[in-house]
Protein backbone atom coordinates (compact mmCIF):
# COMPACT_ATOMS: atom_id res chain seq x y z
CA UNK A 1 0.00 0.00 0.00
CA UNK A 2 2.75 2.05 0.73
CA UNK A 3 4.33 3.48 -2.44
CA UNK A 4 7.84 4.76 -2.45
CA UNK A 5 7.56 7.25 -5.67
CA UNK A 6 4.22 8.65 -3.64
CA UNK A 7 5.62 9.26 -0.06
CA UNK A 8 5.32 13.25 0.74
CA UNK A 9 8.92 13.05 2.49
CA UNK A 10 11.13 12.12 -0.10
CA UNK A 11 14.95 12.10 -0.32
CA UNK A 12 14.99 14.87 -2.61
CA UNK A 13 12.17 16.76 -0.57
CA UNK A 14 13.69 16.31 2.45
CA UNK A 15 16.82 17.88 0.52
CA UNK A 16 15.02 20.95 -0.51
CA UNK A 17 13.70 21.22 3.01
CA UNK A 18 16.69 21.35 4.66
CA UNK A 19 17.78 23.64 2.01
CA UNK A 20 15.53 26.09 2.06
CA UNK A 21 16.05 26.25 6.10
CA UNK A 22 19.58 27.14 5.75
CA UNK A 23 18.82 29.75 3.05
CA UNK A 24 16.48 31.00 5.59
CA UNK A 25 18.81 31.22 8.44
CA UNK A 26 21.43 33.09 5.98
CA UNK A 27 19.07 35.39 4.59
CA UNK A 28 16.66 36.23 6.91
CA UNK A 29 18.82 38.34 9.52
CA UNK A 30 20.51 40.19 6.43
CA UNK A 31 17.44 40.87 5.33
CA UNK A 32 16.06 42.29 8.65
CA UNK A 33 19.05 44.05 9.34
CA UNK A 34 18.60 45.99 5.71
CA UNK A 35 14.78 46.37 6.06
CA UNK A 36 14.54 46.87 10.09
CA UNK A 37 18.20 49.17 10.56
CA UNK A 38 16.68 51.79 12.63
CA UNK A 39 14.48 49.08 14.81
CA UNK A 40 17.38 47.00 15.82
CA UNK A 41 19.24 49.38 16.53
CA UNK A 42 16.99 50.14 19.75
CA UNK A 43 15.39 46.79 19.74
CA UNK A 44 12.25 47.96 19.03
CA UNK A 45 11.30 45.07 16.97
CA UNK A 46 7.54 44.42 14.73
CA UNK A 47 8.11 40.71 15.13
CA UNK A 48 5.67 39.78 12.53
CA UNK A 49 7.46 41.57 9.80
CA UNK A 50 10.36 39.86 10.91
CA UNK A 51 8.80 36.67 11.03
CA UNK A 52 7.44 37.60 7.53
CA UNK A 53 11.49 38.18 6.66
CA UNK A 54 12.28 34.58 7.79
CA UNK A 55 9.77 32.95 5.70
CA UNK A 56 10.24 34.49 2.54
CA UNK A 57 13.26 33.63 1.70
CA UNK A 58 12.37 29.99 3.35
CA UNK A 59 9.40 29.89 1.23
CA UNK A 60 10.75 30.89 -2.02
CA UNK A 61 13.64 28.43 -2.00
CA UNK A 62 11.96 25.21 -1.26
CA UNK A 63 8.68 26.68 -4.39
CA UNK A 64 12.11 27.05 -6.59
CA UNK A 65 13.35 23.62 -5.97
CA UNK A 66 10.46 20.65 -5.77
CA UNK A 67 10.16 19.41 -7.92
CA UNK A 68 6.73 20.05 -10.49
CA UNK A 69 4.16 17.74 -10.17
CA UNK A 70 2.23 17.34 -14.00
CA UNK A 71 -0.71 15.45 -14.73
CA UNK A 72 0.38 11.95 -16.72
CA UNK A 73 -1.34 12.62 -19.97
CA UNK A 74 -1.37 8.86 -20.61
CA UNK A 75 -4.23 8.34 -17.74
């Protein structure tokens, strides 16, 4: 019942995962620094926005590398 090519963890998704976490943790403070300068500087933070800066870049990494999912045209 279980099939290997249909399992929502794959290797490669796992990959992409764990990917897209590190490009998070690289560019999310850079990006807060740049967009949030006068904030940190007295730690006066809007943590949504910065939570918002986190995910972004998390977000757009792992949509850029799953891989597509297209309808067999044979079924």
């Amino acid at each position: 019942m279980s099939d290997p090519d249909h399992s929502l963890f794959t290797p490669h998704v796992r990959w992409c995962l764990h990917r897209a976490f590190i490009t998070m943790l690289i560019v999310g403070p850079i990006l807060t620094l740049i967009n949030q300068w006068e904030h940190v500087r007295s730690l006066d933070f809007n943590w949504w926005k910065v939570a918002l800066t986190f995910i972004v870049p998390f977000a757009v990494s792992l949509s850029g590398s799953l891989p597509r999912r297209h309808p067999d045209p044979g079924a």
